[in-house]
C-alpha atoms as a PDB file:
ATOM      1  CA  UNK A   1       0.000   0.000   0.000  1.00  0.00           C
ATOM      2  CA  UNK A   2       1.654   3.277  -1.614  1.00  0.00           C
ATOM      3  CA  UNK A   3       0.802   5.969   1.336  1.00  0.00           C
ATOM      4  CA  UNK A   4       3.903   8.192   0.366  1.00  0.00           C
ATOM      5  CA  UNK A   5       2.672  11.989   0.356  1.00  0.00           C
ATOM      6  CA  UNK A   6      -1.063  11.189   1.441  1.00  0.00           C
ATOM      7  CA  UNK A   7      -2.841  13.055   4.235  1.00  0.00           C
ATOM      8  CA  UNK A   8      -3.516   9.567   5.671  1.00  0.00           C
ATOM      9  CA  UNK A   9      -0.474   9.236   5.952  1.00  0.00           C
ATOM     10  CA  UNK A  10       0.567  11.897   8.147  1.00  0.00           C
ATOM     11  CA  UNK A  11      -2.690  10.825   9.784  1.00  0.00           C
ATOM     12  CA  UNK A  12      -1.476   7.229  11.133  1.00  0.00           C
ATOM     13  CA  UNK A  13       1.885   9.132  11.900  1.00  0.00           C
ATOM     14  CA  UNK A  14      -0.079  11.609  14.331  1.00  0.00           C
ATOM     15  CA  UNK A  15      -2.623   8.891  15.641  1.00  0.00           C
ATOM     16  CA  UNK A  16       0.563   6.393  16.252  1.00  0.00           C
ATOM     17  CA  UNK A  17       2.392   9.395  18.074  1.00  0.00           C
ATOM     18  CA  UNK A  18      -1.166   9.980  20.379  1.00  0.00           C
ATOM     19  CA  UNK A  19      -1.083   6.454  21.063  1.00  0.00           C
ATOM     20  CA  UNK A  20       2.260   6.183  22.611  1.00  0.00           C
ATOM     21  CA  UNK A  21       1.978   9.474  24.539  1.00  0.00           C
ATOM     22  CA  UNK A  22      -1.065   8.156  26.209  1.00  0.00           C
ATOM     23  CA  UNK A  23       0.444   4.858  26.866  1.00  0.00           C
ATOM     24  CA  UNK A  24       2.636   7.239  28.531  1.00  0.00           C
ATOM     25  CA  UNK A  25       0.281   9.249  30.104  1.00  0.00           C
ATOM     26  CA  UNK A  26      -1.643   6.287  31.648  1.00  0.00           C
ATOM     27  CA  UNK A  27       2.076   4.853  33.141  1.00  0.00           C
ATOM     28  CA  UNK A  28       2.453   8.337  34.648  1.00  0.00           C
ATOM     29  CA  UNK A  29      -1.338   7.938  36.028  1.00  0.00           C
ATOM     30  CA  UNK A  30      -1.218   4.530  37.194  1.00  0.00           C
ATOM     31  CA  UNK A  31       1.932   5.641  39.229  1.00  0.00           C
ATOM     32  CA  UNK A  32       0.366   8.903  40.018  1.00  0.00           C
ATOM     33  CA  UNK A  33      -2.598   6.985  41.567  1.00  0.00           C
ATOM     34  CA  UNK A  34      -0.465   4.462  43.538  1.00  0.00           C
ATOM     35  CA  UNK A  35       1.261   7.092  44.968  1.00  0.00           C
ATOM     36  CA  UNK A  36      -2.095   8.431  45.892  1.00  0.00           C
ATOM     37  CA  UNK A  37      -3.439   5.608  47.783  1.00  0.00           C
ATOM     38  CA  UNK A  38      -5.519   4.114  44.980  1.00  0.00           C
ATOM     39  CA  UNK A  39      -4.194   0.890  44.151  1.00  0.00           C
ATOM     40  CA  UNK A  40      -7.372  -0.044  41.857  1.00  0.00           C
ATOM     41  CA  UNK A  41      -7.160   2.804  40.116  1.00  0.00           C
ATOM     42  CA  UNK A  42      -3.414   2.513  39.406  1.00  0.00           C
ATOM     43  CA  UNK A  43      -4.747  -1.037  37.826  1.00  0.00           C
ATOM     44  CA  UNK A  44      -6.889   0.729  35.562  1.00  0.00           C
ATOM     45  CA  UNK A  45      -4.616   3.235  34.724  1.00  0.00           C
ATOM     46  CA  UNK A  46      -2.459   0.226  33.514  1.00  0.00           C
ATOM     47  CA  UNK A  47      -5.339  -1.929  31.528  1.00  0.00           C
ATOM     48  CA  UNK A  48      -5.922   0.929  29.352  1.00  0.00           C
ATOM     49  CA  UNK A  49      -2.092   1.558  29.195  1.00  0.00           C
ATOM     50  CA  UNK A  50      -1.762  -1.894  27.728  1.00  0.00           C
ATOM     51  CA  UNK A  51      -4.776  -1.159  25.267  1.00  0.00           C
ATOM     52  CA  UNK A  52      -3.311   1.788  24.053  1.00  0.00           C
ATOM     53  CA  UNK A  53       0.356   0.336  23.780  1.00  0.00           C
ATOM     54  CA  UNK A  54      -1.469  -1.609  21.096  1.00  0.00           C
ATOM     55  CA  UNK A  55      -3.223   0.428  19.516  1.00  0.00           C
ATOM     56  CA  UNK A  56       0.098   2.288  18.484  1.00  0.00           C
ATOM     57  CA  UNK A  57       1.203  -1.243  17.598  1.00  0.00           C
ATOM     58  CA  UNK A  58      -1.590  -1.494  14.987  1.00  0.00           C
ATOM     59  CA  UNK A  59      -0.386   1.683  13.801  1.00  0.00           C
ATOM     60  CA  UNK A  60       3.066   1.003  13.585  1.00  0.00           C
ATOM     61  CA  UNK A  61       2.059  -1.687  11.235  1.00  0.00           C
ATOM     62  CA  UNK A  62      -0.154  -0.079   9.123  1.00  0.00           C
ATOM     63  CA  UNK A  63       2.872   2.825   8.775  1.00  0.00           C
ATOM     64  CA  UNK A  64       5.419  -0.174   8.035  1.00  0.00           C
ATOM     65  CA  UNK A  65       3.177  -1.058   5.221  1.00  0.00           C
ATOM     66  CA  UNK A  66       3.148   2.577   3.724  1.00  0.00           C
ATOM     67  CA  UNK A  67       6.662   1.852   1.530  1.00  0.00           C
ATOM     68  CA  UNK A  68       8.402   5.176   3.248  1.00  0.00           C
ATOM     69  CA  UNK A  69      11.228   5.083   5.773  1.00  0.00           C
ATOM     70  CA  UNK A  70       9.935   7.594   8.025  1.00  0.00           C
ATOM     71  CA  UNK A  71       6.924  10.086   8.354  1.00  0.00           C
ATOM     72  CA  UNK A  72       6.085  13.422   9.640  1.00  0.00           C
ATOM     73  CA  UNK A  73       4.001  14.065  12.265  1.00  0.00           C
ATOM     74  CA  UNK A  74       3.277  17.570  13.770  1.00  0.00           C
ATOM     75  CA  UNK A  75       0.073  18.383  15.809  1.00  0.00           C
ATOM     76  CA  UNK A  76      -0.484  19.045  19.325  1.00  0.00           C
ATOM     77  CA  UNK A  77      -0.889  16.109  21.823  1.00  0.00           C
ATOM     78  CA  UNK A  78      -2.137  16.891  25.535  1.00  0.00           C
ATOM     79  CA  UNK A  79      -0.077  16.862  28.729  1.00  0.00           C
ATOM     80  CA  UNK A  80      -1.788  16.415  31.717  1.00  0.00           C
ATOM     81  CA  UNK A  81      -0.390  18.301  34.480  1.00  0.00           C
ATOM     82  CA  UNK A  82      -2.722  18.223  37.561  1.00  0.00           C
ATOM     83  CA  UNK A  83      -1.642  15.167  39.001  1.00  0.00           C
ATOM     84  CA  UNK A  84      -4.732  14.239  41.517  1.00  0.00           C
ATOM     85  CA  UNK A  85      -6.036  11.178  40.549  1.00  0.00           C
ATOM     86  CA  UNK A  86      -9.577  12.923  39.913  1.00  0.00           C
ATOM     87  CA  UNK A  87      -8.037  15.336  37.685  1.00  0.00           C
ATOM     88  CA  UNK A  88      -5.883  12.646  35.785  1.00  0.00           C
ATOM     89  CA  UNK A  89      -9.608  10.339  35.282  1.00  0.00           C
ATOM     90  CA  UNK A  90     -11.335  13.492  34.377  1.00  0.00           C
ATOM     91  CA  UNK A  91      -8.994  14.176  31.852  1.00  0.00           C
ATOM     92  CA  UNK A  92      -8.458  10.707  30.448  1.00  0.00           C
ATOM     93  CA  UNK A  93     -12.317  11.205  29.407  1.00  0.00           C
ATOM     94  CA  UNK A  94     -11.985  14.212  27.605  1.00  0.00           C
ATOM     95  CA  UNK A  95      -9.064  12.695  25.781  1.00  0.00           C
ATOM     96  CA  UNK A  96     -10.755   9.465  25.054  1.00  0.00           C
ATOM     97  CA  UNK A  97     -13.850  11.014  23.943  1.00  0.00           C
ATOM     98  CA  UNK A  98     -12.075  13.431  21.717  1.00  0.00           C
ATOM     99  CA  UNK A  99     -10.529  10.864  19.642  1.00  0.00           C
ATOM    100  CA  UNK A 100     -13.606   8.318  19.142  1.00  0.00           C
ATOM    101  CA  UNK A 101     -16.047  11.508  18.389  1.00  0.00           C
ATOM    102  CA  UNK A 102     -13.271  13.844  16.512  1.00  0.00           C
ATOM    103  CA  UNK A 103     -10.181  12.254  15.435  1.00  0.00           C
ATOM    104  CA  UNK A 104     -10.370   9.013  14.551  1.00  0.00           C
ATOM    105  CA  UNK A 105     -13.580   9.427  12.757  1.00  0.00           C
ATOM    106  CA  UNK A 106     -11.826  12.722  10.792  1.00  0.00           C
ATOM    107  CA  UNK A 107      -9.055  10.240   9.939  1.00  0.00           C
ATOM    108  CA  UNK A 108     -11.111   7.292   8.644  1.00  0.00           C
ATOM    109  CA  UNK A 109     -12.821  10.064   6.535  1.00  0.00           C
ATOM    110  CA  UNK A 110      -9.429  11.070   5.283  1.00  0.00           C
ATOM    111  CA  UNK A 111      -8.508   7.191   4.752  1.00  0.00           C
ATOM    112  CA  UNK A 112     -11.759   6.368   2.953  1.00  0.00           C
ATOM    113  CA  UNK A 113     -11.676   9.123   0.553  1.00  0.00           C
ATOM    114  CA  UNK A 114      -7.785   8.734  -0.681  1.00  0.00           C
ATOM    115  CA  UNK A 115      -9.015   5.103  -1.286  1.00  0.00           C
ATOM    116  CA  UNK A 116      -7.561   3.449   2.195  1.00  0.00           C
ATOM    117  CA  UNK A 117     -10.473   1.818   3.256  1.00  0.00           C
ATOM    118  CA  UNK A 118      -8.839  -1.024   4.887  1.00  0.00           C
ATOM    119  CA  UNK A 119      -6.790   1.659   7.237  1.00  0.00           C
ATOM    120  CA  UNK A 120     -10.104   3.801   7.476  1.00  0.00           C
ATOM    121  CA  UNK A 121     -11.780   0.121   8.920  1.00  0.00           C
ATOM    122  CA  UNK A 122      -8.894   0.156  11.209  1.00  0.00           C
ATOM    123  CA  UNK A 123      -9.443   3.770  12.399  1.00  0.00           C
ATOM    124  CA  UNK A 124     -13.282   3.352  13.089  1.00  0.00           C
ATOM    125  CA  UNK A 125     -12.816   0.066  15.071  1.00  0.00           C
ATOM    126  CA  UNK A 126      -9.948   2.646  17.796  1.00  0.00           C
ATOM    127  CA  UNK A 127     -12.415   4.898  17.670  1.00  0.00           C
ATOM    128  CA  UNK A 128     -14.967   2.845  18.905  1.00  0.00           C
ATOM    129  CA  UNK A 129     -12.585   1.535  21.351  1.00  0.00           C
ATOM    130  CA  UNK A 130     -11.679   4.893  22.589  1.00  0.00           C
ATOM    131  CA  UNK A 131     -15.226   5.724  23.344  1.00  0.00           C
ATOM    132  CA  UNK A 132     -15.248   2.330  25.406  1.00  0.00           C
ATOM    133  CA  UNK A 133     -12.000   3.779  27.386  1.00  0.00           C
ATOM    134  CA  UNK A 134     -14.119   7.192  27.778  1.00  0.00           C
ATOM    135  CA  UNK A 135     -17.143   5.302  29.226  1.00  0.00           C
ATOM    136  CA  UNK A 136     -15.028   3.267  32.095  1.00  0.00           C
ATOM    137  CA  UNK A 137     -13.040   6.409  32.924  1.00  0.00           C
ATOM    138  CA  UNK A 138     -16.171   8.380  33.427  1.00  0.00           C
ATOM    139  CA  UNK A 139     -18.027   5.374  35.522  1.00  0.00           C
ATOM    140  CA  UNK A 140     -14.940   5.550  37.840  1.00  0.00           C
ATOM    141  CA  UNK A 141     -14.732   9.273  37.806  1.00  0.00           C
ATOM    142  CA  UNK A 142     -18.273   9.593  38.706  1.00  0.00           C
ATOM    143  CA  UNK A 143     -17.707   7.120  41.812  1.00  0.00           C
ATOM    144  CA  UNK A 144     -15.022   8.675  43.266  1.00  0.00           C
ATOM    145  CA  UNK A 145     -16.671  12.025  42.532  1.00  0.00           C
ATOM    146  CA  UNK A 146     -20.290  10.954  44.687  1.00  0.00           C
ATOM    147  CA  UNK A 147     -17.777   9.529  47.061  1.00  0.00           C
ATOM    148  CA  UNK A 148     -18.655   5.832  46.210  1.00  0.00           C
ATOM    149  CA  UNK A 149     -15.331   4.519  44.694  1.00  0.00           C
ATOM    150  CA  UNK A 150     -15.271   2.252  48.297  1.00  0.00           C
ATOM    151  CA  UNK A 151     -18.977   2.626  49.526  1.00  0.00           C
ATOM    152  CA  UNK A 152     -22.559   1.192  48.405  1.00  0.00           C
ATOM    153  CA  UNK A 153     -25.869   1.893  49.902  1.00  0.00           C
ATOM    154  CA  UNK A 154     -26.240  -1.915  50.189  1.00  0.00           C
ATOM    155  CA  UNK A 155     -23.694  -4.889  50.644  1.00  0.00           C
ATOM    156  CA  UNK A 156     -22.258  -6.011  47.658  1.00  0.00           C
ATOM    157  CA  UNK A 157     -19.507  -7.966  47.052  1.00  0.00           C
ATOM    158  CA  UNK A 158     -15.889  -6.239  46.983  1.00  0.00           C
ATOM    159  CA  UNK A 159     -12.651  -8.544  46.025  1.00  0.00           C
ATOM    160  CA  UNK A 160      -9.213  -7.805  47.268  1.00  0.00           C
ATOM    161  CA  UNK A 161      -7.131  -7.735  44.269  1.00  0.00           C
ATOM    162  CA  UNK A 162      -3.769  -8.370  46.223  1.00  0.00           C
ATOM    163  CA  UNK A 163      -4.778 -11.493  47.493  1.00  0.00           C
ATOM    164  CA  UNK A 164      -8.374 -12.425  46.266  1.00  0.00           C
ATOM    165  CA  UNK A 165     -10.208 -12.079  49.306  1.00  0.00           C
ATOM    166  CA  UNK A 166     -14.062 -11.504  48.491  1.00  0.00           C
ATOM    167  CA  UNK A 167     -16.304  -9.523  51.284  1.00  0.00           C
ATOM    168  CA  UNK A 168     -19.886  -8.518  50.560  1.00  0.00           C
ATOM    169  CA  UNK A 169     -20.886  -5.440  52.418  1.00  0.00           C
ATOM    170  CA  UNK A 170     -21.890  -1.957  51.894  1.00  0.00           C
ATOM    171  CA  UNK A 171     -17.790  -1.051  51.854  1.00  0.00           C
ATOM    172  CA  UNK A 172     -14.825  -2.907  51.739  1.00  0.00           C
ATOM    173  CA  UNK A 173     -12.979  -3.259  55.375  1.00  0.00           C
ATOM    174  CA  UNK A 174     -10.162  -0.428  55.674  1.00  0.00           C
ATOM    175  CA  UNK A 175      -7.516  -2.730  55.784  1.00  0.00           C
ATOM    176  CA  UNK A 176      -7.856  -6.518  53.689  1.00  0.00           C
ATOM    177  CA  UNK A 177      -8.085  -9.241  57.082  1.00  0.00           C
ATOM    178  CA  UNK A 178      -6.026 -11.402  54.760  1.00  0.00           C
ATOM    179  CA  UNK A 179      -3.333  -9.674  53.439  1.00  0.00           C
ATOM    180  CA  UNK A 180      -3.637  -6.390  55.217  1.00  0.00           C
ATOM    181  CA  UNK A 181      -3.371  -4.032  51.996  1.00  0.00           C
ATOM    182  CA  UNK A 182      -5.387  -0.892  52.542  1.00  0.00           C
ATOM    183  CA  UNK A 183      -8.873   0.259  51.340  1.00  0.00           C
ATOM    184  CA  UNK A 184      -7.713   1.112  47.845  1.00  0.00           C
ATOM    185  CA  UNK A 185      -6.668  -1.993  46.480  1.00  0.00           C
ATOM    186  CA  UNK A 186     -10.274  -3.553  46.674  1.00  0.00           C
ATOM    187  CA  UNK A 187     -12.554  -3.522  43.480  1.00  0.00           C
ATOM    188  CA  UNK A 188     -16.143  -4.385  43.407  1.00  0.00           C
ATOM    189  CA  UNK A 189     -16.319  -7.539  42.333  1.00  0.00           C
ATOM    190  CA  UNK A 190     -18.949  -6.967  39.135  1.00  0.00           C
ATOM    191  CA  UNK A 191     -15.897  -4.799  37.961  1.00  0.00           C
ATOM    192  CA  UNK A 192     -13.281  -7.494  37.948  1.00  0.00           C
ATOM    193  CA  UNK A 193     -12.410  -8.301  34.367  1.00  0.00           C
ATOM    194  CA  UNK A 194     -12.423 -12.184  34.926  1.00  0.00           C
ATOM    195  CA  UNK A 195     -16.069 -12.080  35.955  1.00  0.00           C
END
């Protein structure tokens, strides 16, 4: 696929650039949020780390495909510099919702008229992705906003994730009776990914 001098290509330059900085960004976070107290959220911070790490790996194959040695790409990429773990969520879904509404869908656009539709298929499906990262960010953000990140109206079931340890009541204990990890490190159980 011959992408030399195309807009789509200077497109999968800047998406694969956004993709590593947020990997970035989300290591920064999840140690931010460690730091912070918030174990859990340090684990999220990493899942969608991971996701993003390959999401530039998509991209970095779809630019080794494009026959040029190297690419261009200038545009502005965000830096988030409040470092309080609400801030860094809140932030996260801005970000995440700006590329599944704006830029990925402007790129696939791009893609699909220059006659890329296999890369503009590609671009829709991290879009759609991105709005999935938006969605979880703003679920957690919300929680720890209403002051409900650790606390329920009614007993449900919360899991340590240092040691597995499952409790069902209206808030995890302040520190695990197992493993004696704090508060932070439990998750409620419906959000465990292996549920």
């Amino acid at each position: 696929m011959e992408l030399s001098g195309s807009k789509s290509l200077q497109n999968l330059m800047r998406a694969f650039s956004g993709e590593t900085q947020a990997w970035a960004r989300y290591a920064f976070a999840e140690s931010a949020a460690r730091t912070q107290g918030f174990p859990i959220l340090g684990e999220l911070f990493h899942y969608t780390a991971q996701q993003e790490k390959e999401h530039a790996e998509v991209l970095w194959h779809l630019l080794q495909g494009a026959g040029v040695p190297e690419a261009d790409a200038s545009g502005s990429y965000p830096v988030d510099v409040r470092g309080d773990v609400h801030s860094l969520l809140t932030q996260a879904v801005a970000h995440e919702y700006r590329e599944a509404d704006t830029v990925y869908p402007s790129f696939a656009a791009a893609a699909e008229e220059e006659g890329f539709a296999p890369i503009a298929q590609k671009l829709r499906a991290l879009a759609a992705i991105e709005r999935v990262h938006a969605q979880r960010f703003e679920r957690i953000a919300r929680l720890l906003e209403q002051d409900r990140l650790f606390r329920e109206d009614r007993p449900m079931s919360w899991i340590c994730l240092h040691c597995g340890h499952v409790v069902s009541a209206a808030e995890p204990p302040a520190v695990c009776p197992v493993c004696s990890h704090e508060q932070g490190g439990f998750l409620r159980l419906e959000l465990s990914i292996f549920q």
